[in-house]
C-alpha atoms as a PDB file:
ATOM      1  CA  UNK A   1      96.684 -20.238  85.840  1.00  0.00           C
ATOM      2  CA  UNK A   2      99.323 -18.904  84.941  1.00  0.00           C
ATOM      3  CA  UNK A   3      99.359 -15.146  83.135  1.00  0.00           C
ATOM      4  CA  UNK A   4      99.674 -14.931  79.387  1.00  0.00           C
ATOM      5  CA  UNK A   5     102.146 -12.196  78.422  1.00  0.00           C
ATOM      6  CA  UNK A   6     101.871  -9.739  75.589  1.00  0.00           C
ATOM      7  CA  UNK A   7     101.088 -10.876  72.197  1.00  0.00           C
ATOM      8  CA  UNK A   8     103.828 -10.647  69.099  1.00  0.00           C
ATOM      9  CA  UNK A   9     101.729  -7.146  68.078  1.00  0.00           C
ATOM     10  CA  UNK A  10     102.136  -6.021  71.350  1.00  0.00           C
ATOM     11  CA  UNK A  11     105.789  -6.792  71.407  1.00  0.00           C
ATOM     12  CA  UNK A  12     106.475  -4.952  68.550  1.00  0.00           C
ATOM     13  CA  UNK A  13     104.820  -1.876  69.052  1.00  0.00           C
ATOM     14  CA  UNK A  14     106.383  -1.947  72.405  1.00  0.00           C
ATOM     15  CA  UNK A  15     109.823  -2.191  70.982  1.00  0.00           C
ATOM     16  CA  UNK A  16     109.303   0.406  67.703  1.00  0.00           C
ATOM     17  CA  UNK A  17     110.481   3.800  69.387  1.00  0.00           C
ATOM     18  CA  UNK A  18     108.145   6.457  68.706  1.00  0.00           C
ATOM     19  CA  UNK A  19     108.724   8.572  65.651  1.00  0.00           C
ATOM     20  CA  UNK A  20     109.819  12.448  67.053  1.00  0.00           C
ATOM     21  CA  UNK A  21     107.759  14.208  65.678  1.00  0.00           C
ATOM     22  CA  UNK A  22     108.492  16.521  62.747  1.00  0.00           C
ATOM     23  CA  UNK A  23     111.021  14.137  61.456  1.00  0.00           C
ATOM     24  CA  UNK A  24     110.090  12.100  58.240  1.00  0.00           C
ATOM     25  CA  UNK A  25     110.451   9.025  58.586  1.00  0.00           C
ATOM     26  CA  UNK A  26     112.253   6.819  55.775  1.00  0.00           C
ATOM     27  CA  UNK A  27     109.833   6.594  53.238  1.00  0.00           C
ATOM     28  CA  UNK A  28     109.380  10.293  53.437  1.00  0.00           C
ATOM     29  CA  UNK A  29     112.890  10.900  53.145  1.00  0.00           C
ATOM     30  CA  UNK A  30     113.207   8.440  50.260  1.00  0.00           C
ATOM     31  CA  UNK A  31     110.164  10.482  48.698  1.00  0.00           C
ATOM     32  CA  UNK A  32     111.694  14.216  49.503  1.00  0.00           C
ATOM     33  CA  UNK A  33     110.953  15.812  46.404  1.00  0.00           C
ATOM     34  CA  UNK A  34     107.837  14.447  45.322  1.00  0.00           C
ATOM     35  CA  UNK A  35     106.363  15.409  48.923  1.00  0.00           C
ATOM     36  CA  UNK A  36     107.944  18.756  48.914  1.00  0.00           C
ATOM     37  CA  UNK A  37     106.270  19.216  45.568  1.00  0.00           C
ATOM     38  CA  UNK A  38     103.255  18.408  46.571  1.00  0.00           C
ATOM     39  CA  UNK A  39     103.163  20.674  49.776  1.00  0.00           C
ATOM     40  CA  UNK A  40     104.199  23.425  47.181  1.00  0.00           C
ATOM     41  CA  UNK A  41     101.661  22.866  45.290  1.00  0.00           C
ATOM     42  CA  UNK A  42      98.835  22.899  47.718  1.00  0.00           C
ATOM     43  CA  UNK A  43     100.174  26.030  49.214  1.00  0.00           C
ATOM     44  CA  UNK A  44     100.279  27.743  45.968  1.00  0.00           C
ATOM     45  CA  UNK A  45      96.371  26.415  45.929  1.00  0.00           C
ATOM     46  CA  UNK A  46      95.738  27.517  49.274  1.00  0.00           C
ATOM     47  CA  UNK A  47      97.048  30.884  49.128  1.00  0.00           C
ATOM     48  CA  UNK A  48      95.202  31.161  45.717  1.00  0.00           C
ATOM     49  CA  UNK A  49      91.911  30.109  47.044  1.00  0.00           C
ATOM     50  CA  UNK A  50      92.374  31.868  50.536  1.00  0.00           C
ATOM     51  CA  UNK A  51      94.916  34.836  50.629  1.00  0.00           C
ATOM     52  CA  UNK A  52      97.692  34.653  53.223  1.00  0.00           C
ATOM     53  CA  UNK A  53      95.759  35.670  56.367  1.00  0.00           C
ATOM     54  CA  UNK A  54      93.287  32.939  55.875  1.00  0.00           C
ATOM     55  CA  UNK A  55      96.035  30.584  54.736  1.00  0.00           C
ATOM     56  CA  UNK A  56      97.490  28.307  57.473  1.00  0.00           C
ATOM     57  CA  UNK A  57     100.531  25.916  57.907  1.00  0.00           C
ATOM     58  CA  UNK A  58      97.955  23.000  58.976  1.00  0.00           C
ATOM     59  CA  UNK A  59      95.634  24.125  56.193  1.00  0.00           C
ATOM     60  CA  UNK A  60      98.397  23.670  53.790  1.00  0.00           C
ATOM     61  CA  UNK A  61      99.320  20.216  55.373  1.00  0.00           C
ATOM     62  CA  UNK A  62      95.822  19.101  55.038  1.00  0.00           C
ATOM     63  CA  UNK A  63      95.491  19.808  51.514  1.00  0.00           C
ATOM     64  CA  UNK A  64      98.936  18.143  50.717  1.00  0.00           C
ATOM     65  CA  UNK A  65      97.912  15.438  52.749  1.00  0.00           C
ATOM     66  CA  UNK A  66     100.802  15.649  55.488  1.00  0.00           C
ATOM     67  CA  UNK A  67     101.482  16.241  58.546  1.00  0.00           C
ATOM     68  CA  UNK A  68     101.873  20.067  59.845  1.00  0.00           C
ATOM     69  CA  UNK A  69     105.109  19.089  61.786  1.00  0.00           C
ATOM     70  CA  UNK A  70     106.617  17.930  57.858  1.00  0.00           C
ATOM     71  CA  UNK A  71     105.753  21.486  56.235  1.00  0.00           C
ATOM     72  CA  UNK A  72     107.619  23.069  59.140  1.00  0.00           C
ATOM     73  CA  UNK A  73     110.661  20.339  58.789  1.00  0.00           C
ATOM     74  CA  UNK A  74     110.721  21.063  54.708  1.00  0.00           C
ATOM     75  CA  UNK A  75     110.102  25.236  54.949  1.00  0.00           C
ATOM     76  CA  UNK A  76     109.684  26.641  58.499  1.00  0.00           C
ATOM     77  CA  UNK A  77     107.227  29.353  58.892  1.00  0.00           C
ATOM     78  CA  UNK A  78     104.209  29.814  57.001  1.00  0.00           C
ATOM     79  CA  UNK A  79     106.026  32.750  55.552  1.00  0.00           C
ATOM     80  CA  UNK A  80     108.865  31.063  54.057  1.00  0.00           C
ATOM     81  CA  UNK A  81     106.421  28.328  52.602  1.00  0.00           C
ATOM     82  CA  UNK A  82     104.584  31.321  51.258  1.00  0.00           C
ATOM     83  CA  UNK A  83     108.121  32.961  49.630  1.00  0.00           C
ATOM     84  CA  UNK A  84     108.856  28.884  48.545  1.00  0.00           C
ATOM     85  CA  UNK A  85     105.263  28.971  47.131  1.00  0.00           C
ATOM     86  CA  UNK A  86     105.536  32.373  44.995  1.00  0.00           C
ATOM     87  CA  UNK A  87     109.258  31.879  43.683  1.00  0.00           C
ATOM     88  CA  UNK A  88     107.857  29.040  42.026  1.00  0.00           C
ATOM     89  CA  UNK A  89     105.004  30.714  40.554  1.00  0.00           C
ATOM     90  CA  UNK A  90     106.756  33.783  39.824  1.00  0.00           C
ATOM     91  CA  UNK A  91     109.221  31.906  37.949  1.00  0.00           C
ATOM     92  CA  UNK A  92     108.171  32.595  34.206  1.00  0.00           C
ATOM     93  CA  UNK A  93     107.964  36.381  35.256  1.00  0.00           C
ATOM     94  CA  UNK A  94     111.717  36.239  35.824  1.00  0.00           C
ATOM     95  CA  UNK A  95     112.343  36.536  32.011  1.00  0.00           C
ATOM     96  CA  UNK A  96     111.810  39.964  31.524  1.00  0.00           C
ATOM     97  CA  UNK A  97     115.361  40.752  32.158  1.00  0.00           C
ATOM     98  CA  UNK A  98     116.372  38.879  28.707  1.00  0.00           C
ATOM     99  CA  UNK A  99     113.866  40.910  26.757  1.00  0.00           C
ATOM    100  CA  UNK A 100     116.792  43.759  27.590  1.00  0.00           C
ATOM    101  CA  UNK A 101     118.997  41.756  25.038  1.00  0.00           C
ATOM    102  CA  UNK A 102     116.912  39.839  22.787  1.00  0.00           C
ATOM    103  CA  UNK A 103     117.272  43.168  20.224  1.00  0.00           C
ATOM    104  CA  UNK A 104     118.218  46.654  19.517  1.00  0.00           C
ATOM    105  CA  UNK A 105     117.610  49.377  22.666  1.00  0.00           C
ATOM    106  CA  UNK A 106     115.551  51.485  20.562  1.00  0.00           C
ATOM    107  CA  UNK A 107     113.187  47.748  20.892  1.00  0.00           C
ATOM    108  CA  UNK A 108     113.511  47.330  25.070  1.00  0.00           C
ATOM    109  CA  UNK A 109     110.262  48.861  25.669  1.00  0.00           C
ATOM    110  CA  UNK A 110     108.212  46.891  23.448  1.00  0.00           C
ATOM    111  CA  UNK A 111     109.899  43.746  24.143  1.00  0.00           C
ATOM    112  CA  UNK A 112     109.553  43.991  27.942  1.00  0.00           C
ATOM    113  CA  UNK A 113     105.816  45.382  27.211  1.00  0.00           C
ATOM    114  CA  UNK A 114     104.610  42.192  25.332  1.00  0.00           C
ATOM    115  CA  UNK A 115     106.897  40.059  27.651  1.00  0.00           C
ATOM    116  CA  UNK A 116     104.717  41.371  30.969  1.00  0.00           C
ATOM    117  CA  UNK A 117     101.168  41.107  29.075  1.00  0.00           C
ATOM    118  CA  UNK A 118     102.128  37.488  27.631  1.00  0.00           C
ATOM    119  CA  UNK A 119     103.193  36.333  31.172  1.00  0.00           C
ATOM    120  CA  UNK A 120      99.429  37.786  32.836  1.00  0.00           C
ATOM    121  CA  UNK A 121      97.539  36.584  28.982  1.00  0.00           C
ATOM    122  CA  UNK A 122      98.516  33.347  30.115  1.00  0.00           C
ATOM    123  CA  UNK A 123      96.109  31.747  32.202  1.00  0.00           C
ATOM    124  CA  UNK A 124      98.506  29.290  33.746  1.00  0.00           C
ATOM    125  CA  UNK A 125     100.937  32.292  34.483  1.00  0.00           C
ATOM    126  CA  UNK A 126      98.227  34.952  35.613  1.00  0.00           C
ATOM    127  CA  UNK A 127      96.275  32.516  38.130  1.00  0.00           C
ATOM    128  CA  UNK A 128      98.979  32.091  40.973  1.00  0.00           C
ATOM    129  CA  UNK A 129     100.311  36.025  40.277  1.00  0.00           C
ATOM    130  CA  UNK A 130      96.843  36.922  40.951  1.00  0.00           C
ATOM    131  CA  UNK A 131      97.344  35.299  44.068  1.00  0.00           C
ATOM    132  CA  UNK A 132     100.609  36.666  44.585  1.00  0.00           C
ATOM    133  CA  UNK A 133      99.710  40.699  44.348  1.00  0.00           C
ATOM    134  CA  UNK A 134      96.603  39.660  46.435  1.00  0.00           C
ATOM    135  CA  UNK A 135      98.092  38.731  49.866  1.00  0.00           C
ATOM    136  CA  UNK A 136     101.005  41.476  48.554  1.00  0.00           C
ATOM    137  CA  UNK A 137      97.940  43.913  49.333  1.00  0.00           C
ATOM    138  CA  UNK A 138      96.330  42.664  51.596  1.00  0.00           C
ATOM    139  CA  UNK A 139      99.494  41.618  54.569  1.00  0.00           C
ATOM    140  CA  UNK A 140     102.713  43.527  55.014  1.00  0.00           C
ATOM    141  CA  UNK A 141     104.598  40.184  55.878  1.00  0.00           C
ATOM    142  CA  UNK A 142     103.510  38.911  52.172  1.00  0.00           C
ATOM    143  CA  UNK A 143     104.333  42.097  50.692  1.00  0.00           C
ATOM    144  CA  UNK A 144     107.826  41.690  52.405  1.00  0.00           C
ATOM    145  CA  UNK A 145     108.408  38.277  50.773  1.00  0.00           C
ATOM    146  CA  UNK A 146     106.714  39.901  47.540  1.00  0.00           C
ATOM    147  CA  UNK A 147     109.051  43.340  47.262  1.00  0.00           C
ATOM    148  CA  UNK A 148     111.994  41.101  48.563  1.00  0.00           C
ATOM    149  CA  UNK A 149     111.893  38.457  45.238  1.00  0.00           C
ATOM    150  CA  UNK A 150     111.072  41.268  43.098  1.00  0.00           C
ATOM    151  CA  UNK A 151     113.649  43.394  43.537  1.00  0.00           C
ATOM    152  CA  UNK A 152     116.233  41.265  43.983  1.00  0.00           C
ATOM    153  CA  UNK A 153     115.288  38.457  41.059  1.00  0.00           C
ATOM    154  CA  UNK A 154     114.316  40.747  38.694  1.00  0.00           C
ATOM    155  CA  UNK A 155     114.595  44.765  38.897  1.00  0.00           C
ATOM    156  CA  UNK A 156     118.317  44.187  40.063  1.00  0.00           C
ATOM    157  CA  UNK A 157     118.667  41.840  36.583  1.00  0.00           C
ATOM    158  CA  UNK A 158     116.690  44.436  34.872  1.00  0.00           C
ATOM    159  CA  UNK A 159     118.903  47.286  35.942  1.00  0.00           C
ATOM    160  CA  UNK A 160     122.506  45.434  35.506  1.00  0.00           C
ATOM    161  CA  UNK A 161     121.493  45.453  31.685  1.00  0.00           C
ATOM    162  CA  UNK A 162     121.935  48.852  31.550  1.00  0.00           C
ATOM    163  CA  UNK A 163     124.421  50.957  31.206  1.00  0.00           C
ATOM    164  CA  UNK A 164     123.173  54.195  32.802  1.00  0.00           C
ATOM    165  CA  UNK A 165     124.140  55.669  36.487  1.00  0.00           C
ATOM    166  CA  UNK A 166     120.116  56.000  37.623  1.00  0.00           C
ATOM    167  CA  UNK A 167     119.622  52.272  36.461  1.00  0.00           C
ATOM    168  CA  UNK A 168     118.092  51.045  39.424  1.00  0.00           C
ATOM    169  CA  UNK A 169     115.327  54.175  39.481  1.00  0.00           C
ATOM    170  CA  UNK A 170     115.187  53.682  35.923  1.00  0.00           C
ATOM    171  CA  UNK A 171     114.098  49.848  36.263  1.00  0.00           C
ATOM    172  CA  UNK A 172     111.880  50.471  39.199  1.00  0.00           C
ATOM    173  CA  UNK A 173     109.766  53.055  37.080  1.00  0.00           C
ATOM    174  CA  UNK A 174     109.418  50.863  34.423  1.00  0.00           C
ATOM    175  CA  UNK A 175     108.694  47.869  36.326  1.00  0.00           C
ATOM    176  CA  UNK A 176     105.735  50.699  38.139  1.00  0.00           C
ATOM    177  CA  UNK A 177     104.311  51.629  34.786  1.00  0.00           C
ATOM    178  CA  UNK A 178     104.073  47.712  33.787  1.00  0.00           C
ATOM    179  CA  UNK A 179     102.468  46.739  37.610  1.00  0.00           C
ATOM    180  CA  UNK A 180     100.145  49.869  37.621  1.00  0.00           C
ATOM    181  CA  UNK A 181      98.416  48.725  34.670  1.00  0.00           C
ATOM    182  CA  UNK A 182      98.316  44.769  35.078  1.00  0.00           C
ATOM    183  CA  UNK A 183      96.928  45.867  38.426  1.00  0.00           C
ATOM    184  CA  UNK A 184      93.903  48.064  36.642  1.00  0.00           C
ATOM    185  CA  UNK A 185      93.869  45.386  33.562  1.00  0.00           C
ATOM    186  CA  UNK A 186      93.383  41.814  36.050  1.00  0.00           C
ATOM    187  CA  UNK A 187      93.166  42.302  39.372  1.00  0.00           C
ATOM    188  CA  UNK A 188      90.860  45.653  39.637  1.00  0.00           C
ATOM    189  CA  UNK A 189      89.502  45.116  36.347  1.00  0.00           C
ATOM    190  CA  UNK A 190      88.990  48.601  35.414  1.00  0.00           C
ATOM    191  CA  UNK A 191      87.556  49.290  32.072  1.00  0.00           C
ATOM    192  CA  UNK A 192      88.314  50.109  29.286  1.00  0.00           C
ATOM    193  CA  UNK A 193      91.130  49.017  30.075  1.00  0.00           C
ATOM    194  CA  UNK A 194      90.217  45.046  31.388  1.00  0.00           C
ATOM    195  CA  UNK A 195      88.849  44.707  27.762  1.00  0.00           C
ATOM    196  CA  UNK A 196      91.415  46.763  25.297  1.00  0.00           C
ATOM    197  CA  UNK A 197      92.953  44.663  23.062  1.00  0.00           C
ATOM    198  CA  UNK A 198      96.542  43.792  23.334  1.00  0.00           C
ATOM    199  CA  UNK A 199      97.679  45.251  20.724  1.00  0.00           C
ATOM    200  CA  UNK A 200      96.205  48.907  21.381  1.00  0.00           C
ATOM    201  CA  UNK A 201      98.126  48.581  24.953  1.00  0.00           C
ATOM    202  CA  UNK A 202     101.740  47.538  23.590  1.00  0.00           C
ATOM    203  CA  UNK A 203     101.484  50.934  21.470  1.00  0.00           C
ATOM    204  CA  UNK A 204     100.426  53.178  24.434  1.00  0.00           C
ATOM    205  CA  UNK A 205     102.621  51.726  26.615  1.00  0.00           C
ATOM    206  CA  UNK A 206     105.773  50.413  24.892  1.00  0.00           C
ATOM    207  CA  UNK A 207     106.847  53.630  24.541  1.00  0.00           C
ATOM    208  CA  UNK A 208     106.800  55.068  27.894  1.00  0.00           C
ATOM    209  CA  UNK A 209     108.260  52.216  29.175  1.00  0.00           C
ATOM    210  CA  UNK A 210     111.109  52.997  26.454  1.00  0.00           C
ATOM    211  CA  UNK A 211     111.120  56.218  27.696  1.00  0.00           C
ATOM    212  CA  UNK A 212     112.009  55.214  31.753  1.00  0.00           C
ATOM    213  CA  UNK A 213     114.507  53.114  30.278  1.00  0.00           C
ATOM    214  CA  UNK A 214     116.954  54.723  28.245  1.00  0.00           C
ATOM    215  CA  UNK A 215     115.890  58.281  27.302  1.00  0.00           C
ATOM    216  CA  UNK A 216     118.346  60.463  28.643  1.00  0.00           C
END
């Protein structure tokens, strides 16, 4: 009798080279953004939920519903998925320069004041910057990718709007005086400060702020 040969499945699996892996295949290519959105999005999650020690590349993959070899092809490391992750996040924070501009310089300090409290008022905007000064604290490699989008999206903005030779200390120490207390106010939660009203802190601090800025 003679021997039957491999079925048409068999054939065809036989013939498809295998996909190297890492590579996304043609629908995933065709799909780019939406997937790299979605692995954003599930790292911002996942470093939310889990800081960036506990935070892994195949964690993220698993929660974007990928495979790990795709986050690496998209990002690399897990730390420049984290820095993707954060820019994203830290996006509406990157405003504060334009509160420099938006009115007289006797106004800078109050402007940039209510700007920083109305980005970390915001629920939406304070959830993944939580996240964001938590692995800062917590891992020098985060803290890295943390100082490193700082100070070159924003303090480096910050200080070209002024017209001073010390601009750069100048927007540093304002930028500390803002940090310090959003630190105390959401993440440490130290009262009475957690609970003062809004108001109350734009007057106490408005004018220090003002002060690092452009007294002379």
């Amino acid at each position: 009798m003679a021997e039957r040969g491999p079925g048409p499945a068999a054939k065809s699996t036989a013939a498809s080279p295998a996909r190297r892996r890492g590579r996304p295949s043609r629908t995933e290519t065709a799909a780019a953004p939406a997937t790299r959105d979605r692995i954003l999005q599930a790292a911002r999650e996942e470093f939310s939920e889990r800081g960036y020690e506990k935070t892994s590349v195949r964690s993220i993959a698993k929660a974007a519903g990928v495979d790990s070899a795709l986050v690496h092809h998209y990002f690399g490391t897990k730390e420049q998925v984290f820095e993707a992750a954060i820019e994203v996040a830290f996006a509406p924070a990157l405003g504060a320069p334009d509160a420099l501009t938006e009115g007289p310089p006797e106004g800078v300090g109050e402007r940039l004041t209510r700007f920083a409290l109305g980005v970390w008022e915001n629920p939406t905007t304070r959830t993944p910057l939580l996240a964001i000064v938590r692995s800062a604290v917590n891992n020098e490699t985060a803290a890295a990718v943390f100082r490193r989008l700082v100070a070159t999206q924003m303090l480096r903005r910050i200080a070209g709007q002024l017209d001073l030779p010390d601009a750069e200390l100048r927007a540093e120490l304002a930028a500390a005086q803002l940090v310090g207390a959003m630190m105390l106010r959401y993440v440490i939660k130290v009262e009475p400060l957690a609970s003062a009203d809004v108001e109350q802190l734009v007057a106490r601090l408005a004018p220090v702020v003002q002060g690092h800025l452009t007294s002379p």
